[in-house]
Protein backbone atom coordinates (compact mmCIF):
# COMPACT_ATOMS: atom_id res chain seq x y z
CA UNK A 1 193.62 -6.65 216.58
CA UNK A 2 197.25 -5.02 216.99
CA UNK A 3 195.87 -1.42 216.25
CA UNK A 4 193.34 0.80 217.82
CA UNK A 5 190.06 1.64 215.98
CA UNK A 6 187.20 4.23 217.02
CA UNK A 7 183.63 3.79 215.85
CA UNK A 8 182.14 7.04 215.69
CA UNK A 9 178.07 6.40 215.95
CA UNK A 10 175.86 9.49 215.70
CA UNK A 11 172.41 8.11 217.20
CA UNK A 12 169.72 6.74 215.43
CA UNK A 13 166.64 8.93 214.33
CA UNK A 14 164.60 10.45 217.17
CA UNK A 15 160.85 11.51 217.22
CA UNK A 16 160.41 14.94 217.51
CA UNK A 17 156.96 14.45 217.68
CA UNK A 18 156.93 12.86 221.50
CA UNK A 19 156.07 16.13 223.63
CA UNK A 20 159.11 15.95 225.88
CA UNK A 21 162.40 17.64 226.16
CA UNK A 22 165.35 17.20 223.99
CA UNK A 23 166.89 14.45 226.27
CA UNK A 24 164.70 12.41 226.76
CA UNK A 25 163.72 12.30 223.37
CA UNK A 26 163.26 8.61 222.21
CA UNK A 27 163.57 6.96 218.74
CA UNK A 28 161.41 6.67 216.12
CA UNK A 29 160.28 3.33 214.52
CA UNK A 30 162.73 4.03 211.61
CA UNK A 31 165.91 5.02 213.88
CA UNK A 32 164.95 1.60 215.96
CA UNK A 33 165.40 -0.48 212.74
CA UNK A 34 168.54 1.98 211.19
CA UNK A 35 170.10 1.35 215.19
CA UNK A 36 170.02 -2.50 214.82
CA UNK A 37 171.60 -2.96 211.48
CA UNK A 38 174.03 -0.66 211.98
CA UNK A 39 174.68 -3.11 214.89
CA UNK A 40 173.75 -6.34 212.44
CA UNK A 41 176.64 -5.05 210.17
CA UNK A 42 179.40 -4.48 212.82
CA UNK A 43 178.68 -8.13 213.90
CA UNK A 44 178.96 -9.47 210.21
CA UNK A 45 182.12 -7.42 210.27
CA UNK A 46 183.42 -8.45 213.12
CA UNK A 47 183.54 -5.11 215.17
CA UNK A 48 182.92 -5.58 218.15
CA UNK A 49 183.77 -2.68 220.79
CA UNK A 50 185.72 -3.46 223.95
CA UNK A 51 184.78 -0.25 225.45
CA UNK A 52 181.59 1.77 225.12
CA UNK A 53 180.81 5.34 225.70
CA UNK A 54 177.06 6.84 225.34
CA UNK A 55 175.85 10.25 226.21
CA UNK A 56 173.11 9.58 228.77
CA UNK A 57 170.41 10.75 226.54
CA UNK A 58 167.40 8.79 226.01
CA UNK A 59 168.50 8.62 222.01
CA UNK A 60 172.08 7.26 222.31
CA UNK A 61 171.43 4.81 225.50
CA UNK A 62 168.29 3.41 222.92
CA UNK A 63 170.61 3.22 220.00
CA UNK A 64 173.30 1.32 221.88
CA UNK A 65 171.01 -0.55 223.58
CA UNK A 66 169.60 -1.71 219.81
CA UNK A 67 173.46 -2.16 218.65
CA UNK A 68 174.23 -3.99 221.44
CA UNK A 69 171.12 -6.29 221.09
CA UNK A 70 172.31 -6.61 216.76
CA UNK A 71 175.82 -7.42 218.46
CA UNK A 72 174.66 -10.23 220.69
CA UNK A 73 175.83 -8.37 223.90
CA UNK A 74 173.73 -8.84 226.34
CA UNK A 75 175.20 -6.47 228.41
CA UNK A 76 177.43 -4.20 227.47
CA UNK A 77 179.36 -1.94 229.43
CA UNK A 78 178.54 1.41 228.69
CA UNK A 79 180.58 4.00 230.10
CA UNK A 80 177.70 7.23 230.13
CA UNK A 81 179.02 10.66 230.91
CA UNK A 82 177.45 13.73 231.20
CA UNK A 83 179.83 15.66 229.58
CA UNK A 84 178.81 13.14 226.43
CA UNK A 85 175.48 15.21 225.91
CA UNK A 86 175.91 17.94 222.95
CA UNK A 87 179.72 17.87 224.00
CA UNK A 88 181.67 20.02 221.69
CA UNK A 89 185.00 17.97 219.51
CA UNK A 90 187.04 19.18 222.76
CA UNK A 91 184.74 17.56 225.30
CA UNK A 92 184.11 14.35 223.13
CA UNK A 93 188.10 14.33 222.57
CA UNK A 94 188.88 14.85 226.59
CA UNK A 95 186.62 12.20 227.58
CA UNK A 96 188.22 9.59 225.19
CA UNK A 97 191.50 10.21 226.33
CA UNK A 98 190.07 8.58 229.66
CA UNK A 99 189.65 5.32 227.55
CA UNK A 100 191.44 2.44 229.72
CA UNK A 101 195.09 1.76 227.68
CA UNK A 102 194.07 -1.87 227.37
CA UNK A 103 190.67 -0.92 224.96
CA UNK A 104 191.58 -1.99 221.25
CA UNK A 105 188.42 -0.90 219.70
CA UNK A 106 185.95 1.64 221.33
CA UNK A 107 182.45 2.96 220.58
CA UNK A 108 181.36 6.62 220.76
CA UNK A 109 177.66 7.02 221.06
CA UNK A 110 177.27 10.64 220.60
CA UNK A 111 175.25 13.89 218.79
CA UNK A 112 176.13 16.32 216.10
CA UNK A 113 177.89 18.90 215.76
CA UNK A 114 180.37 17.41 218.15
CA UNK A 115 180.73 13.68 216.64
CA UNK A 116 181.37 15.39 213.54
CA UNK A 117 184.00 18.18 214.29
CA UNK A 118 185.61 15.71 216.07
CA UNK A 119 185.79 13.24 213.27
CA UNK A 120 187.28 16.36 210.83
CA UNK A 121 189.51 17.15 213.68
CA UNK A 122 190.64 13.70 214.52
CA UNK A 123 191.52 13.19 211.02
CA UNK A 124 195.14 13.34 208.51
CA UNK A 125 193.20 13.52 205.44
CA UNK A 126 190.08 15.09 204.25
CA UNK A 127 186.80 13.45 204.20
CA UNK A 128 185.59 12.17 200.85
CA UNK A 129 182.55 14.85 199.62
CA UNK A 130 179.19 12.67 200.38
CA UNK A 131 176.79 13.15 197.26
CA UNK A 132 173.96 14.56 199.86
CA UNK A 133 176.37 16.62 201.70
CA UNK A 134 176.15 14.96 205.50
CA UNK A 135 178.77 13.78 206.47
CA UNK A 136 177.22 11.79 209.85
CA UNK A 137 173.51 11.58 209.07
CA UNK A 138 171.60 9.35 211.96
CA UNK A 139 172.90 6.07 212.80
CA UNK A 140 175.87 6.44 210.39
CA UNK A 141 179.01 4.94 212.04
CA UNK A 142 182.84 6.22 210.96
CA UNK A 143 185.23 3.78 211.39
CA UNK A 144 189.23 5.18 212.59
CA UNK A 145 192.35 3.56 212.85
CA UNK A 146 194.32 5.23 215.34
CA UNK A 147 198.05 6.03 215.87
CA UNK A 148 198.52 6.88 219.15
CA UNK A 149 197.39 5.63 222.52
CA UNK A 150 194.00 6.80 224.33
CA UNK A 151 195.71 8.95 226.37
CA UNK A 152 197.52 11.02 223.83
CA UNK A 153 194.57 11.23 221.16
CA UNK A 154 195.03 14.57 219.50
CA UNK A 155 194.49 16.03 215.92
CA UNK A 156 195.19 14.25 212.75
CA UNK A 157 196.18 11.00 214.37
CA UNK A 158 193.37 9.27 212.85
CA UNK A 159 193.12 7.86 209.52
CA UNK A 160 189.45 6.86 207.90
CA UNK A 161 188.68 3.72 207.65
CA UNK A 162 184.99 3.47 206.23
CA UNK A 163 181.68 5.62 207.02
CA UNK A 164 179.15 3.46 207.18
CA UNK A 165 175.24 4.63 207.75
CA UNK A 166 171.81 2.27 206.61
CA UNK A 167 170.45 2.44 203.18
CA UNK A 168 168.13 5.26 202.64
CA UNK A 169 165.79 5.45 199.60
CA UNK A 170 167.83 7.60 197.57
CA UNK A 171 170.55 5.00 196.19
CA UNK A 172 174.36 6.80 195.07
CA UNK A 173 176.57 5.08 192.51
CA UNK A 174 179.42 5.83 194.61
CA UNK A 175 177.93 4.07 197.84
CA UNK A 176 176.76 0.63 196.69
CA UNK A 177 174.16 -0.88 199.33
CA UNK A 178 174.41 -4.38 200.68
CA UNK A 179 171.90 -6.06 202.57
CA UNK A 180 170.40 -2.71 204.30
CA UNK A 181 173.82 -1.12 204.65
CA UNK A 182 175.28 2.05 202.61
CA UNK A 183 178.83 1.51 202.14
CA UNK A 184 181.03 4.89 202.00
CA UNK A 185 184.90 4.15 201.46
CA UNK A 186 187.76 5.75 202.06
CA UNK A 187 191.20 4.15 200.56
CA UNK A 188 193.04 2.85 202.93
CA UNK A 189 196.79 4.37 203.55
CA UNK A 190 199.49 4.14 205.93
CA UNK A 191 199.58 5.13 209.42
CA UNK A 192 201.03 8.88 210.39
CA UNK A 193 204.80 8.64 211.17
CA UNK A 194 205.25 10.92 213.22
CA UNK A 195 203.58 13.62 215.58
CA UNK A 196 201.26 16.59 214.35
């Protein structure tokens, strides 16, 4: 791998049915199963994060913990920060900037709305429109190429490489579904050049 991805990976579905508070909320039977093939399909892709960071709440750690388990990883080492939990695009983007310089591909195990104003921010293009209008639903994974090193990530150095979240019942023309998993493309372009 000669350039740097990010996977993006909002957590899986939680239960908001459990009587507890909002982090230790844990998954629900649906989330465990979306968590693991998210996980199934970045093994059959070959994705496989070097680094891992997970807020500390009970619904990331459980949805990495399923990935993980999809990935073969016994165990993996996840980075958990507390600044991870409901962190703003700002937070998120400071805390990835303290990704070691020898990580080629890293995992973000995060919450909306931060995961996805970071994605918008992160990014040279537009998103593609999404027929139902989310753009990270639970357990849906966005998949960057990035420019720069860790420790200069900044805005629009970031080009989209695929969103990728499990099959729901509602099937889209424009997001064909393959063994479980909703693909969501973007075409593929060149790197940025040059600085924002």
């Amino acid at each position: 791998m000669s350039k740097r991805e990010l996977l993006l990976l909002r957590h899986a579905k939680s239960d908001w049915d459990t009587p507890c508070d909002d982090f230790s909320r844990p998954l629900k039977k649906r989330g465990k199963q979306a968590a693991e093939r998210i996980g199934a399909w970045l093994k059959n892709q070959a994705l496989l994060p070097d680094h891992w960071w997970c807020s500390p709440a009970v619904r990331t750690c459980k949805t990495a913990e399923r990935v993980a388990r999809a990935l073969d990883v016994e165990a993996p080492q996840l980075h958990f920060d507390e600044g991870l939990y409901l962190a703003s695009a700002g937070q998120l983007l400071e805390i990835l900037k303290q990704t070691p310089a020898t990580c080629q591909r890293v995992l973000l195990v995060g919450h909306n709305p931060g995961l996805e104003e970071l994605l918008l921010r992160l990014l040279k293009d537009q998103t593609p429109p999404q027929p139902d209008g989310k753009l990270l639903p639970t357990a849906t994974v966005a998949r960057l190429a990035i420019l720069d090193s860790w420790a200069n990530l900044g805005a629009r150095r970031a080009k989209l490489l695929s969103i990728t979240r499990p099959a729901t019942k509602q099937k889209y023309d424009a997001a064909p579904v393959i063994d479980g998993i909703e693909y969501r493309y973007q075409e593929p372009s060149s790197f940025l050049s040059s600085p924002d």
